[in-house]
PDB file of N, CA and C in Angstrom:
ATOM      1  N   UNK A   1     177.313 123.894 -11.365  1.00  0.00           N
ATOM      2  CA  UNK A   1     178.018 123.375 -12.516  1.00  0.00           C
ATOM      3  C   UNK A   1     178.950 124.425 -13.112  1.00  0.00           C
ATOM      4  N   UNK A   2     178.681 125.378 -12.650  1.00  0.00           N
ATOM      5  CA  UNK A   2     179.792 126.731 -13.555  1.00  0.00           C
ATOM      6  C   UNK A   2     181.137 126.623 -13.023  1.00  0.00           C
ATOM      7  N   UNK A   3     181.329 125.576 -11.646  1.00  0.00           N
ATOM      8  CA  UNK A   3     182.619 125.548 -11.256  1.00  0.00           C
ATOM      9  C   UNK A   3     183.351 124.575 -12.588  1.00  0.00           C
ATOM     10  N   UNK A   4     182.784 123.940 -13.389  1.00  0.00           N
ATOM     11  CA  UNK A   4     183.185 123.198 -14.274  1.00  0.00           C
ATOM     12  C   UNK A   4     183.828 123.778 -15.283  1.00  0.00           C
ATOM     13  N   UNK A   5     184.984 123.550 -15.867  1.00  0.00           N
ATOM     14  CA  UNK A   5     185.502 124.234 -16.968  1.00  0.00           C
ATOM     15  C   UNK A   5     185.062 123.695 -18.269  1.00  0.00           C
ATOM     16  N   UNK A   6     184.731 122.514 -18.296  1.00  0.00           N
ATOM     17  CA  UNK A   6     184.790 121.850 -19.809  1.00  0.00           C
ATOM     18  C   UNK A   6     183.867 120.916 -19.352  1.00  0.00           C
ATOM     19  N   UNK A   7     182.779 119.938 -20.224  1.00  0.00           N
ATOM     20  CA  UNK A   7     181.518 119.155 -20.257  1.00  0.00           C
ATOM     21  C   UNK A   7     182.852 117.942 -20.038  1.00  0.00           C
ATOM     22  N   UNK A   8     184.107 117.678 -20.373  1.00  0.00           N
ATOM     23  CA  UNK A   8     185.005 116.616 -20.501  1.00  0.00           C
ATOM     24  C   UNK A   8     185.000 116.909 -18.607  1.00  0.00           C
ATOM     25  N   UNK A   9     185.070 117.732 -18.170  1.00  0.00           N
ATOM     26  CA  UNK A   9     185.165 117.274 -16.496  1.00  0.00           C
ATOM     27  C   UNK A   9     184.009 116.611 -15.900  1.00  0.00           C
ATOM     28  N   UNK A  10     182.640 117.014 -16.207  1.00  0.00           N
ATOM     29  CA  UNK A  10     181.627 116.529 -15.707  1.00  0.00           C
ATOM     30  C   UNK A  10     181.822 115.289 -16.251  1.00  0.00           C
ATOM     31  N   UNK A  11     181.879 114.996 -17.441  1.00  0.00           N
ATOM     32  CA  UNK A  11     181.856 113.299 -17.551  1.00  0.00           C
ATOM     33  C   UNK A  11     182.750 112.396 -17.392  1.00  0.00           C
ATOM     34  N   UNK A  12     183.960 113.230 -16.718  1.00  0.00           N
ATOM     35  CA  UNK A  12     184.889 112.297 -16.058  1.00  0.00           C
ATOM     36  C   UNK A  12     184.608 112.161 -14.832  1.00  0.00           C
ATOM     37  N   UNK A  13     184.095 113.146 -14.048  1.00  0.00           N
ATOM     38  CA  UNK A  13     183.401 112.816 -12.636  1.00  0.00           C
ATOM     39  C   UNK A  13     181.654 112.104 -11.985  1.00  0.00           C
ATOM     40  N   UNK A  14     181.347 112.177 -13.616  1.00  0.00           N
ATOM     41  CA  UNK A  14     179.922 111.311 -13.344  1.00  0.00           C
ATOM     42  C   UNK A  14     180.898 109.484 -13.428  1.00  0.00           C
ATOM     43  N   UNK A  15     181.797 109.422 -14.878  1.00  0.00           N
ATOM     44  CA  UNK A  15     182.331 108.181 -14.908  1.00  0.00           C
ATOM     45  C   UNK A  15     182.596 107.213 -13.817  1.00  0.00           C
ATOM     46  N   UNK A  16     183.548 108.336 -13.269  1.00  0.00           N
ATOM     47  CA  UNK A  16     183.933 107.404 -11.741  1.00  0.00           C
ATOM     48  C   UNK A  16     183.025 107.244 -10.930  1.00  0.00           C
ATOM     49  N   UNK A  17     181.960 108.327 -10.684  1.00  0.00           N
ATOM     50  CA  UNK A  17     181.344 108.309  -9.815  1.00  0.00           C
ATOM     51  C   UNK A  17     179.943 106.869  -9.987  1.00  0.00           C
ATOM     52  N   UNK A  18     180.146 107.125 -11.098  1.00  0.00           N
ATOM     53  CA  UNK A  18     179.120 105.681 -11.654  1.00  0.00           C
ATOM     54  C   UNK A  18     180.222 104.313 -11.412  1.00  0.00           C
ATOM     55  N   UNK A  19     180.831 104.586 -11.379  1.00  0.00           N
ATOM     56  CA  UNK A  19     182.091 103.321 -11.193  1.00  0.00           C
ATOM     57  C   UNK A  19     181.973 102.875  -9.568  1.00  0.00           C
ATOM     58  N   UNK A  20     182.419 103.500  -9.011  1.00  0.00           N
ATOM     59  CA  UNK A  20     182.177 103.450  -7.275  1.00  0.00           C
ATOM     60  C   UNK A  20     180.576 103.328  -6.697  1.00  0.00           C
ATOM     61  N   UNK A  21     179.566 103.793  -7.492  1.00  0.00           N
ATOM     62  CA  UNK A  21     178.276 103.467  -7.043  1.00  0.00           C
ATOM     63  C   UNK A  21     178.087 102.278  -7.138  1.00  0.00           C
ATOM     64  N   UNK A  22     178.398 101.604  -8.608  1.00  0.00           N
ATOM     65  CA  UNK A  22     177.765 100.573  -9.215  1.00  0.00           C
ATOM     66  C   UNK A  22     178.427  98.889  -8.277  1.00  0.00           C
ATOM     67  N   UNK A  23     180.147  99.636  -7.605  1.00  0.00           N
ATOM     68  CA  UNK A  23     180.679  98.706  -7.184  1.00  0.00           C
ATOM     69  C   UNK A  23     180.437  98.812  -5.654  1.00  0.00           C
ATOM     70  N   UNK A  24     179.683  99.904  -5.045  1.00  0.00           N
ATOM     71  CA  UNK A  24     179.319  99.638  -3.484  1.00  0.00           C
ATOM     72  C   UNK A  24     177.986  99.989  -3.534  1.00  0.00           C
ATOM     73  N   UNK A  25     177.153  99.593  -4.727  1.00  0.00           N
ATOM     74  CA  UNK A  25     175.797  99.282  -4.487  1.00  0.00           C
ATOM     75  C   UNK A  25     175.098  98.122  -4.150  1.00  0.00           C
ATOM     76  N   UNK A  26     174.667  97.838  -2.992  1.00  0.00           N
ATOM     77  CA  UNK A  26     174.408  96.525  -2.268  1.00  0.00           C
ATOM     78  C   UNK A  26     172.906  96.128  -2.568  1.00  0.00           C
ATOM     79  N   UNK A  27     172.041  97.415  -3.134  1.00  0.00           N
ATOM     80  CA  UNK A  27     170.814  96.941  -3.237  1.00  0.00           C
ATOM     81  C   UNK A  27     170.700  96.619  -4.382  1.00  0.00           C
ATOM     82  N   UNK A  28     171.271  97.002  -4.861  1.00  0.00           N
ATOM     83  CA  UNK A  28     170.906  96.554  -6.461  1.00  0.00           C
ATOM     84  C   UNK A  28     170.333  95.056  -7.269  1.00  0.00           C
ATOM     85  N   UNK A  29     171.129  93.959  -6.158  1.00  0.00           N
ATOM     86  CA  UNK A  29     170.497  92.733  -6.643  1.00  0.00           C
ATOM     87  C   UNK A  29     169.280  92.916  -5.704  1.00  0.00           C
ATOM     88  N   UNK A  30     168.751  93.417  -5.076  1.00  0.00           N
ATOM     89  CA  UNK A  30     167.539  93.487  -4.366  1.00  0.00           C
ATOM     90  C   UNK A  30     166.455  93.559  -4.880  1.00  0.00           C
ATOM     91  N   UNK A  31     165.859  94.219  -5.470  1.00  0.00           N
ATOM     92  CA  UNK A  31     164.970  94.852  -6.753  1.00  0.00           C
ATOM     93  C   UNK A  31     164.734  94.219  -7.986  1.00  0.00           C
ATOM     94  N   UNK A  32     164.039  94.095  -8.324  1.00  0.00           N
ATOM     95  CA  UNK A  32     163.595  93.290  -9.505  1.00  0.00           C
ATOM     96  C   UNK A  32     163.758  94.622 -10.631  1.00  0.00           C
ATOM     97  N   UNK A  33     163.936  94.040 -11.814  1.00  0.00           N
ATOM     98  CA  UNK A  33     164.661  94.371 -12.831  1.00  0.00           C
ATOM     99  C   UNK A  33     163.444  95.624 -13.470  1.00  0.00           C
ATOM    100  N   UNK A  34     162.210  95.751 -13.263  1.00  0.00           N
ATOM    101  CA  UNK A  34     162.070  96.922 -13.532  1.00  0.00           C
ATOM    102  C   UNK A  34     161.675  97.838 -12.369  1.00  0.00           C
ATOM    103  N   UNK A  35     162.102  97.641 -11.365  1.00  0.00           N
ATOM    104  CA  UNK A  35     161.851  99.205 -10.651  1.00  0.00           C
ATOM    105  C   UNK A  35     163.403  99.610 -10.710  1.00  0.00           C
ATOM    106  N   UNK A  36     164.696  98.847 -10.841  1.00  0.00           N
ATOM    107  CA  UNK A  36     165.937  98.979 -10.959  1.00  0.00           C
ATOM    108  C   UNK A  36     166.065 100.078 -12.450  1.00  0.00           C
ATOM    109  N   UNK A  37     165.209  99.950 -13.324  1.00  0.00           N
ATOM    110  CA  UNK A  37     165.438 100.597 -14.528  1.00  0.00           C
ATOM    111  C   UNK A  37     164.499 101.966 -14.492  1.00  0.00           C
ATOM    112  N   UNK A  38     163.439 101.493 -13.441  1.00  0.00           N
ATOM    113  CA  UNK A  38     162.963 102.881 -13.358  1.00  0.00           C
ATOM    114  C   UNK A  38     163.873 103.536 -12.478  1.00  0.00           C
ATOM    115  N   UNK A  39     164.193 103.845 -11.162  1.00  0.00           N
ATOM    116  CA  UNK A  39     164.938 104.143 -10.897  1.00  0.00           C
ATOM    117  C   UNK A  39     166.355 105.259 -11.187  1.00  0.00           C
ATOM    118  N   UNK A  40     167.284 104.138 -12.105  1.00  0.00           N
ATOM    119  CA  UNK A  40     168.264 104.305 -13.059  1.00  0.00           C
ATOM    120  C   UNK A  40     167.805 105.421 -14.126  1.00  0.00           C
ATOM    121  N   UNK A  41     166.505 105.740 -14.854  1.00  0.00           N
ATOM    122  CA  UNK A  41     166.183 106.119 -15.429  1.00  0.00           C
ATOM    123  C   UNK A  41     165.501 107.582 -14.900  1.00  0.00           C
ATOM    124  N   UNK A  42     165.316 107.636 -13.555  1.00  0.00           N
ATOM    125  CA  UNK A  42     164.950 108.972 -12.649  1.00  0.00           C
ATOM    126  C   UNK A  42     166.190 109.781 -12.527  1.00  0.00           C
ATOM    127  N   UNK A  43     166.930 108.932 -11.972  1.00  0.00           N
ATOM    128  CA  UNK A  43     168.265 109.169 -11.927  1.00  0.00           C
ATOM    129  C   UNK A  43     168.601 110.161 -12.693  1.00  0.00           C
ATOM    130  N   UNK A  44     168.955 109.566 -14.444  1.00  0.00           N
ATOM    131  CA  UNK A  44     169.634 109.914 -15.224  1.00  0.00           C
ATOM    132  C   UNK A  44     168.741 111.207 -15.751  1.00  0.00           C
ATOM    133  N   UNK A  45     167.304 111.381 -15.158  1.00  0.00           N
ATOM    134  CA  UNK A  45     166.209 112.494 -15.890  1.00  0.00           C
ATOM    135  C   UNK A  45     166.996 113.686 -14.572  1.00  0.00           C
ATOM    136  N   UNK A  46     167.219 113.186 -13.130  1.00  0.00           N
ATOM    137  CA  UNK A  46     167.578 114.134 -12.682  1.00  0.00           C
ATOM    138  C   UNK A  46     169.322 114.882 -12.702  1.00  0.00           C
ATOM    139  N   UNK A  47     170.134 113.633 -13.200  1.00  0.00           N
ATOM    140  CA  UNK A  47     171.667 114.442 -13.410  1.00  0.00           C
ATOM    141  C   UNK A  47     171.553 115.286 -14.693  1.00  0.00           C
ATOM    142  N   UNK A  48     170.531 114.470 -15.719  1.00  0.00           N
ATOM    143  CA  UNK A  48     170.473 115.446 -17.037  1.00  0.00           C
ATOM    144  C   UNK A  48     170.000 117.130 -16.491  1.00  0.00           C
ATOM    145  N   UNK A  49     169.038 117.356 -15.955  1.00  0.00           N
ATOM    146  CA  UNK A  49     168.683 118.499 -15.297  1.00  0.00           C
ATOM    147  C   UNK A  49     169.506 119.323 -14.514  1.00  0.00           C
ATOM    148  N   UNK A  50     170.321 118.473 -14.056  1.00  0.00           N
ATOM    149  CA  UNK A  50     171.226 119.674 -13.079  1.00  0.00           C
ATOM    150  C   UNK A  50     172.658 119.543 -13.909  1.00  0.00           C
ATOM    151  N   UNK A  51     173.124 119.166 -15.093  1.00  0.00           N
ATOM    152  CA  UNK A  51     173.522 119.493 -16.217  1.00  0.00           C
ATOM    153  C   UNK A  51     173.499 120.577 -16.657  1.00  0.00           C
ATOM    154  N   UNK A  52     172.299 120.386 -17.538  1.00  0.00           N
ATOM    155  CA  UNK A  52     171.753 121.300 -18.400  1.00  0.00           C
ATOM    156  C   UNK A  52     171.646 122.774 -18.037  1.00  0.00           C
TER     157      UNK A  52
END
């Protein structure tokens, strides 16, 4: 993350990058609505971490 200059780059490259997941994610209707949120929610415990 130190290649990052400003917290405004990381969240322009998580943005898109959540943009392009969300639109070539095929499993997503697969899964029932709470392992989809657990999931989503691992997720977001592990980008917060390699953030921080």
């Amino acid at each position: 993350m130190d290649a990052f200059q400003a917290y405004e780059d990381v969240a322009k490259i998580a943005s898109v990058h959540a943009c392009f997941h969300n639109y070539f994610s095929q499993e997503r209707h697969l899964v029932d609505r709470q392992t989809y949120k657990f999931r989503r929610a691992a997720a977001l415990v592990e980008w917060q971490s390699l953030v921080a």
